[in-house]
PDB file of N, CA and C in Angstrom:
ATOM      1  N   UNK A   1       0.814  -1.198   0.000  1.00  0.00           N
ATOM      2  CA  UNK A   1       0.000   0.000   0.000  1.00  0.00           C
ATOM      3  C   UNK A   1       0.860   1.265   0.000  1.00  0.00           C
ATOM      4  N   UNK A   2       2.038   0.872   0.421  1.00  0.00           N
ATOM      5  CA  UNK A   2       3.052   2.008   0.007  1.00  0.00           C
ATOM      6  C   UNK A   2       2.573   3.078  -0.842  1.00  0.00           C
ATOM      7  N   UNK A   3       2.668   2.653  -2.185  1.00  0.00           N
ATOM      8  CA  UNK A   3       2.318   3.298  -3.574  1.00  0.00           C
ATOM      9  C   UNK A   3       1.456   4.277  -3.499  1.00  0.00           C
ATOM     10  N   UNK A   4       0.259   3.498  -2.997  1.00  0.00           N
ATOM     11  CA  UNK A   4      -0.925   4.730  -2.862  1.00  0.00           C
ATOM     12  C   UNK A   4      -0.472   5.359  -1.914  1.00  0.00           C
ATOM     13  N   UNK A   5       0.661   5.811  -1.407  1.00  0.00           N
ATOM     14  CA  UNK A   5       0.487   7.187  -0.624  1.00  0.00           C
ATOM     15  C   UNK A   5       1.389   7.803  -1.289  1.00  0.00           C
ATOM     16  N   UNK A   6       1.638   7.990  -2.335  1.00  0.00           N
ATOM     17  CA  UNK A   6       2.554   8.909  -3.343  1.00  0.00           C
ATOM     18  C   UNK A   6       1.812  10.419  -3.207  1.00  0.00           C
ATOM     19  N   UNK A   7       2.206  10.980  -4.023  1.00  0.00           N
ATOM     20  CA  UNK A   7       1.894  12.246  -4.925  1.00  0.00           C
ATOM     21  C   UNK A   7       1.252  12.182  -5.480  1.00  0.00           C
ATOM     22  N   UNK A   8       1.388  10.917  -7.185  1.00  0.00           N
ATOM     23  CA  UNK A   8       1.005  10.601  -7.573  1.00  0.00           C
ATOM     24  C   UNK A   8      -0.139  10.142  -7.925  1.00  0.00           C
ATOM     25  N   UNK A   9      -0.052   8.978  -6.833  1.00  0.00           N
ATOM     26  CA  UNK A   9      -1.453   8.198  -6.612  1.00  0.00           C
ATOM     27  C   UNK A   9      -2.105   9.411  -6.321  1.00  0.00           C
ATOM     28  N   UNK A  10      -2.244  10.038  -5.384  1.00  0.00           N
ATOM     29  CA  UNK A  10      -3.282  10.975  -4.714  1.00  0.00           C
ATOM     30  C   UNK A  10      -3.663  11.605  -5.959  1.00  0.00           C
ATOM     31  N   UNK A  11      -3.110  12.086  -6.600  1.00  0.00           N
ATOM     32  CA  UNK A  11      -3.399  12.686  -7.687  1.00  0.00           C
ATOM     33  C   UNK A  11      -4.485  12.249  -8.269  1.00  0.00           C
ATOM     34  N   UNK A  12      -3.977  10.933  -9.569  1.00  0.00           N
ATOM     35  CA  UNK A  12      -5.058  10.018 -10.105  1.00  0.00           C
ATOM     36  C   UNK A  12      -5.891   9.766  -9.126  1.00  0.00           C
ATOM     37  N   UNK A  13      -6.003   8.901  -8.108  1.00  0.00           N
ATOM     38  CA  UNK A  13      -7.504   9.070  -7.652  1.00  0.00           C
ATOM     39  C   UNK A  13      -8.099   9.913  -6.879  1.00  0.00           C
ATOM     40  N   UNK A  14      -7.925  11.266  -7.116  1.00  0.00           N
ATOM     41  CA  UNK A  14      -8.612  12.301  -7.260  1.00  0.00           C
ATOM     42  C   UNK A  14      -9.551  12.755  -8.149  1.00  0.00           C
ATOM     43  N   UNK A  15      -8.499  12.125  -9.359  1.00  0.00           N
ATOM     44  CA  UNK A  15      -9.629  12.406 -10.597  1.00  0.00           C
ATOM     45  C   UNK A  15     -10.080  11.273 -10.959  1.00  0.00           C
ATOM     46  N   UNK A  16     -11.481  11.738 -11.464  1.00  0.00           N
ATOM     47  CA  UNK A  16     -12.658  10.556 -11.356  1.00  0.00           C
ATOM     48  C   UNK A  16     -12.718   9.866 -12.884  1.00  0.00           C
ATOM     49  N   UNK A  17     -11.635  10.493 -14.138  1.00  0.00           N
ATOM     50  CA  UNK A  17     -11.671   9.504 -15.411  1.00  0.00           C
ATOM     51  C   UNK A  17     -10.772   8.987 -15.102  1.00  0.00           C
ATOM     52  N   UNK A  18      -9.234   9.355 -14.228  1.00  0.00           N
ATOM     53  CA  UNK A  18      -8.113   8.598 -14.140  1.00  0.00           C
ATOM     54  C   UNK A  18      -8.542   7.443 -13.466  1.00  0.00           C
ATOM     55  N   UNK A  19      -9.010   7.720 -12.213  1.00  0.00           N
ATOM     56  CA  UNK A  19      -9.880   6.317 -11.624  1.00  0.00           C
ATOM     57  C   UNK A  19      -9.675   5.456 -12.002  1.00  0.00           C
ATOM     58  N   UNK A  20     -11.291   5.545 -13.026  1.00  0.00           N
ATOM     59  CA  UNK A  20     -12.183   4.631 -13.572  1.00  0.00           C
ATOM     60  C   UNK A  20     -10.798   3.927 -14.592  1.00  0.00           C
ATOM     61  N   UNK A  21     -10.447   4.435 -14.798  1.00  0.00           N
ATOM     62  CA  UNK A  21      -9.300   3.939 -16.225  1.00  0.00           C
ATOM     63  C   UNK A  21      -8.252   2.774 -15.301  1.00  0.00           C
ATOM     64  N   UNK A  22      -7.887   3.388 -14.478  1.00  0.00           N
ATOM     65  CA  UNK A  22      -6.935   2.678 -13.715  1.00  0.00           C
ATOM     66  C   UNK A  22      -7.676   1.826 -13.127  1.00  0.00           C
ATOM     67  N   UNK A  23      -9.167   1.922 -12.377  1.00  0.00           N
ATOM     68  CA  UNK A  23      -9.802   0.542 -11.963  1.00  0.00           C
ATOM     69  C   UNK A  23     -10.030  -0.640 -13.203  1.00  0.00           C
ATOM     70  N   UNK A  24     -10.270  -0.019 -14.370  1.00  0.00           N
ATOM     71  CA  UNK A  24     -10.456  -0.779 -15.213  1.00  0.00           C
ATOM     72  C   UNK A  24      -9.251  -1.740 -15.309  1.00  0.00           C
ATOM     73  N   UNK A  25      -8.354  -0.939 -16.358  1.00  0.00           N
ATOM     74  CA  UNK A  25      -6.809  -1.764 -16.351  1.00  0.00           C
ATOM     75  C   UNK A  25      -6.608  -2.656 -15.524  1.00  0.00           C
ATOM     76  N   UNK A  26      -6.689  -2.414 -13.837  1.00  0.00           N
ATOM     77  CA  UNK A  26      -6.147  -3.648 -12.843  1.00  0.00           C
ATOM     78  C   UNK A  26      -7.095  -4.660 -13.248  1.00  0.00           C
ATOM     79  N   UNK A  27      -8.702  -4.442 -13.156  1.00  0.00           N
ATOM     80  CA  UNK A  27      -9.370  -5.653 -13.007  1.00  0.00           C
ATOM     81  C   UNK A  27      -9.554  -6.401 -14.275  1.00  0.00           C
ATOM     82  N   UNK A  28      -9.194  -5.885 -15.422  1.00  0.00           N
ATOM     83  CA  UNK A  28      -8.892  -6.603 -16.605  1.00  0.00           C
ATOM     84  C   UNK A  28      -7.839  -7.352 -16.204  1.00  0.00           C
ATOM     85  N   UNK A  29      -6.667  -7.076 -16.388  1.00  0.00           N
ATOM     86  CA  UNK A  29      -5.064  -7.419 -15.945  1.00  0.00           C
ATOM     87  C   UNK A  29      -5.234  -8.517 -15.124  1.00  0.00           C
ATOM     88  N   UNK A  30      -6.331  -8.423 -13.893  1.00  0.00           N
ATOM     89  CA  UNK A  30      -6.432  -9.714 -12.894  1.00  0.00           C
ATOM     90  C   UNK A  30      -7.530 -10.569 -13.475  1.00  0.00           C
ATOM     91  N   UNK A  31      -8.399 -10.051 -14.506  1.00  0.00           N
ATOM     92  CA  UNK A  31      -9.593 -11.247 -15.033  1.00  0.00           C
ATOM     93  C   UNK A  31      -8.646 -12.363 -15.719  1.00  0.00           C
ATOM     94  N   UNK A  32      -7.935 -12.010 -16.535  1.00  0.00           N
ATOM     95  CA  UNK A  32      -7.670 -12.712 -17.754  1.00  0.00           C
ATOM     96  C   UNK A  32      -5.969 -13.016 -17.725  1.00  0.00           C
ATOM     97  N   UNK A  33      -5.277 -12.531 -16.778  1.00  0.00           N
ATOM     98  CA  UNK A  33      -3.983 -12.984 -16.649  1.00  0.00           C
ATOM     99  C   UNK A  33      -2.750 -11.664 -17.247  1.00  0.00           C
ATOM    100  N   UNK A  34      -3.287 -10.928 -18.269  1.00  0.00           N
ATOM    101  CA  UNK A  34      -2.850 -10.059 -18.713  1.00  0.00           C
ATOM    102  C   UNK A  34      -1.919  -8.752 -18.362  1.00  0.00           C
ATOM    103  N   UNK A  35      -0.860  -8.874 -18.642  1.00  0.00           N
ATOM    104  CA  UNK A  35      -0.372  -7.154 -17.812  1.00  0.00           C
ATOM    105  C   UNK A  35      -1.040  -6.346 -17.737  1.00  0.00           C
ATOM    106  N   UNK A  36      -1.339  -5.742 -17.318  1.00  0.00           N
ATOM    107  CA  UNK A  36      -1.830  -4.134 -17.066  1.00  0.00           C
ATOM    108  C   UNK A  36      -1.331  -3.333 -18.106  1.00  0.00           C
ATOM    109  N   UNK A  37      -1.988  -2.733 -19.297  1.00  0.00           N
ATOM    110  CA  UNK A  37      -1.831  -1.567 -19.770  1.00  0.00           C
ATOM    111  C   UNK A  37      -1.445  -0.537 -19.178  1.00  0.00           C
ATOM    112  N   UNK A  38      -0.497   0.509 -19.851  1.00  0.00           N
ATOM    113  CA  UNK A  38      -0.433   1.896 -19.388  1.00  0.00           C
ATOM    114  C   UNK A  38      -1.714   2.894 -19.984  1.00  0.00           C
ATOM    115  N   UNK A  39      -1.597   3.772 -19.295  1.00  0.00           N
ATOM    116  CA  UNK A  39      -2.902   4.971 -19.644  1.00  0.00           C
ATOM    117  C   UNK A  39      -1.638   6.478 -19.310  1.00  0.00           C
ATOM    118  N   UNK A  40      -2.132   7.488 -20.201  1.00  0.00           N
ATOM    119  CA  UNK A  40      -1.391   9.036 -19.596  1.00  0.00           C
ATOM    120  C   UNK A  40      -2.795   9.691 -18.932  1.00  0.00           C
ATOM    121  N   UNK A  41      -2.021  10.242 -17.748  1.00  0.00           N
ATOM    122  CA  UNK A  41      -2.806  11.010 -17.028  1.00  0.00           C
ATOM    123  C   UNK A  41      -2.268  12.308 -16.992  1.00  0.00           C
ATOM    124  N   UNK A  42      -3.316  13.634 -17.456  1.00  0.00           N
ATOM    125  CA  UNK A  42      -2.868  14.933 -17.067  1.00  0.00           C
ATOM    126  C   UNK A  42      -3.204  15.302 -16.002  1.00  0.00           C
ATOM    127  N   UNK A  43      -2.296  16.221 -15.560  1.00  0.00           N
ATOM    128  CA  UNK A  43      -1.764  16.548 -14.236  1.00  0.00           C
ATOM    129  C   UNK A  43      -3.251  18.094 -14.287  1.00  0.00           C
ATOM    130  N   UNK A  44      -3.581  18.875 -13.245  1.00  0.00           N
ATOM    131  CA  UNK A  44      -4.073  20.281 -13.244  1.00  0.00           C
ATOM    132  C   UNK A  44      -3.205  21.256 -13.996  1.00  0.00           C
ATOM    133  N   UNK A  45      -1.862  20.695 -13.732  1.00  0.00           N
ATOM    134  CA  UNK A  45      -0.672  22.028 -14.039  1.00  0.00           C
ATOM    135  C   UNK A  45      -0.862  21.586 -15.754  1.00  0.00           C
ATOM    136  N   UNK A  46      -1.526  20.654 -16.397  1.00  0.00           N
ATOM    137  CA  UNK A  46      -1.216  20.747 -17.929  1.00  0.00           C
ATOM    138  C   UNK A  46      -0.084  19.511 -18.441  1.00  0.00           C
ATOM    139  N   UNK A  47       0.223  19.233 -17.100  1.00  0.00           N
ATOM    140  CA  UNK A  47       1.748  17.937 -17.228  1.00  0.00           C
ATOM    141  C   UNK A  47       1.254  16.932 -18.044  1.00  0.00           C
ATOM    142  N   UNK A  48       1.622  16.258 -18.930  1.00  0.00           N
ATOM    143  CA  UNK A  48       0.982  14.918 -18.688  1.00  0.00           C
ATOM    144  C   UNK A  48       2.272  13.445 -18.326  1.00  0.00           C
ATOM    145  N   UNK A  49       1.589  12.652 -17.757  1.00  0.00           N
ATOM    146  CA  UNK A  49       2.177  11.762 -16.836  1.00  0.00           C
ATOM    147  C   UNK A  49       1.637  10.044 -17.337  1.00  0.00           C
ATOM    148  N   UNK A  50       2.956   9.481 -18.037  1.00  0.00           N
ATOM    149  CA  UNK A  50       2.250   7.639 -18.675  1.00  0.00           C
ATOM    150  C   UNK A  50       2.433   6.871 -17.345  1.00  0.00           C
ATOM    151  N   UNK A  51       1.271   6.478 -17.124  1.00  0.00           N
ATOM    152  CA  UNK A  51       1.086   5.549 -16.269  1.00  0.00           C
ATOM    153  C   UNK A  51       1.330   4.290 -16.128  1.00  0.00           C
ATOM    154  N   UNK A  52       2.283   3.439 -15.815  1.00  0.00           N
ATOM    155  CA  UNK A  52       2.228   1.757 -16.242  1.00  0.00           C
ATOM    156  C   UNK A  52       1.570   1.039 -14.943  1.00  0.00           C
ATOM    157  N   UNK A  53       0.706   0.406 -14.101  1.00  0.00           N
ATOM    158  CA  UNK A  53       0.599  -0.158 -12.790  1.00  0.00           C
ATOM    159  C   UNK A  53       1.023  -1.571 -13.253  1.00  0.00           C
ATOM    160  N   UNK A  54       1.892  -1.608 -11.902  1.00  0.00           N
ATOM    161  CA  UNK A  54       2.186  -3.147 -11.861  1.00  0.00           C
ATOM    162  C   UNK A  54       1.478  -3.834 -10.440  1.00  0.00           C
ATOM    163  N   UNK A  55       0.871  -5.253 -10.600  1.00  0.00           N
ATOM    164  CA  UNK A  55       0.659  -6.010  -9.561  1.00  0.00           C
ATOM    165  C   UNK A  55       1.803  -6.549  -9.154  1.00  0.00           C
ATOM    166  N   UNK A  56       1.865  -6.553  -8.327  1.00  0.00           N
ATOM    167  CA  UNK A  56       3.194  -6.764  -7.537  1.00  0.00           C
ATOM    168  C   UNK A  56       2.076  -7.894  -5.984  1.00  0.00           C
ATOM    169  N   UNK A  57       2.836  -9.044  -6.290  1.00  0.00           N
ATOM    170  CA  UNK A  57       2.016 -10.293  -5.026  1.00  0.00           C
ATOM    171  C   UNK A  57       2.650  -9.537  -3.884  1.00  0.00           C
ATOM    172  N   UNK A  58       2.258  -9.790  -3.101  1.00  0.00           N
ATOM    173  CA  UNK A  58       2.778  -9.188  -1.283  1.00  0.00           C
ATOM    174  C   UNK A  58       3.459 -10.591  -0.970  1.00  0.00           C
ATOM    175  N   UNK A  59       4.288 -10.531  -0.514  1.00  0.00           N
ATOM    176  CA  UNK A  59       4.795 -11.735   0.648  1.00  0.00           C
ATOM    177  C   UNK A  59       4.365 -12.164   1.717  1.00  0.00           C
ATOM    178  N   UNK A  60       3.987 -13.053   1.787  1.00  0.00           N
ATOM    179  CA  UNK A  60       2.847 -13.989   3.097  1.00  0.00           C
ATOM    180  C   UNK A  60       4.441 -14.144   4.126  1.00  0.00           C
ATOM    181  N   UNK A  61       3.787 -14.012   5.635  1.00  0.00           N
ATOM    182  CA  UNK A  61       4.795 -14.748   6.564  1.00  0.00           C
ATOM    183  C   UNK A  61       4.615 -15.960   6.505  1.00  0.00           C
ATOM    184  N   UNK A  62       5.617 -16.655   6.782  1.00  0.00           N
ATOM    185  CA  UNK A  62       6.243 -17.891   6.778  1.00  0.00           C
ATOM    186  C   UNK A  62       5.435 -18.550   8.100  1.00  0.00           C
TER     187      UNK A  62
END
């Protein structure tokens, strides 16, 4: 959960098309086995920013 406390993250899910785009991508990516697509997200300031998300498994204790 690291991740989501970026800059970043806060950013995109702030905005409500970056969201939806990025909810999409993961739950495709986890339906069907598939990487995750990238999407660009613009910033307020006009930036724009390519997005790649990776699933990354967590490590279970032993």
């Amino acid at each position: 959960m690291k991740a989501l406390k970026s800059q970043l993250a806060s950013e995109v899910l702030a905005d409500p098309v970056a969201r939806k785009h990025l909810r999409e991508i993961l739950t495709r990516g986890a339906s069907n086995g598939a990487p995750p697509s990238e999407f660009e997200f613009r910033r307020p300031n006009g930036e724009t920013v390519k997005i790649s998300p990776r699933i990354v498994p967590k490590a279970k204790a032993a």
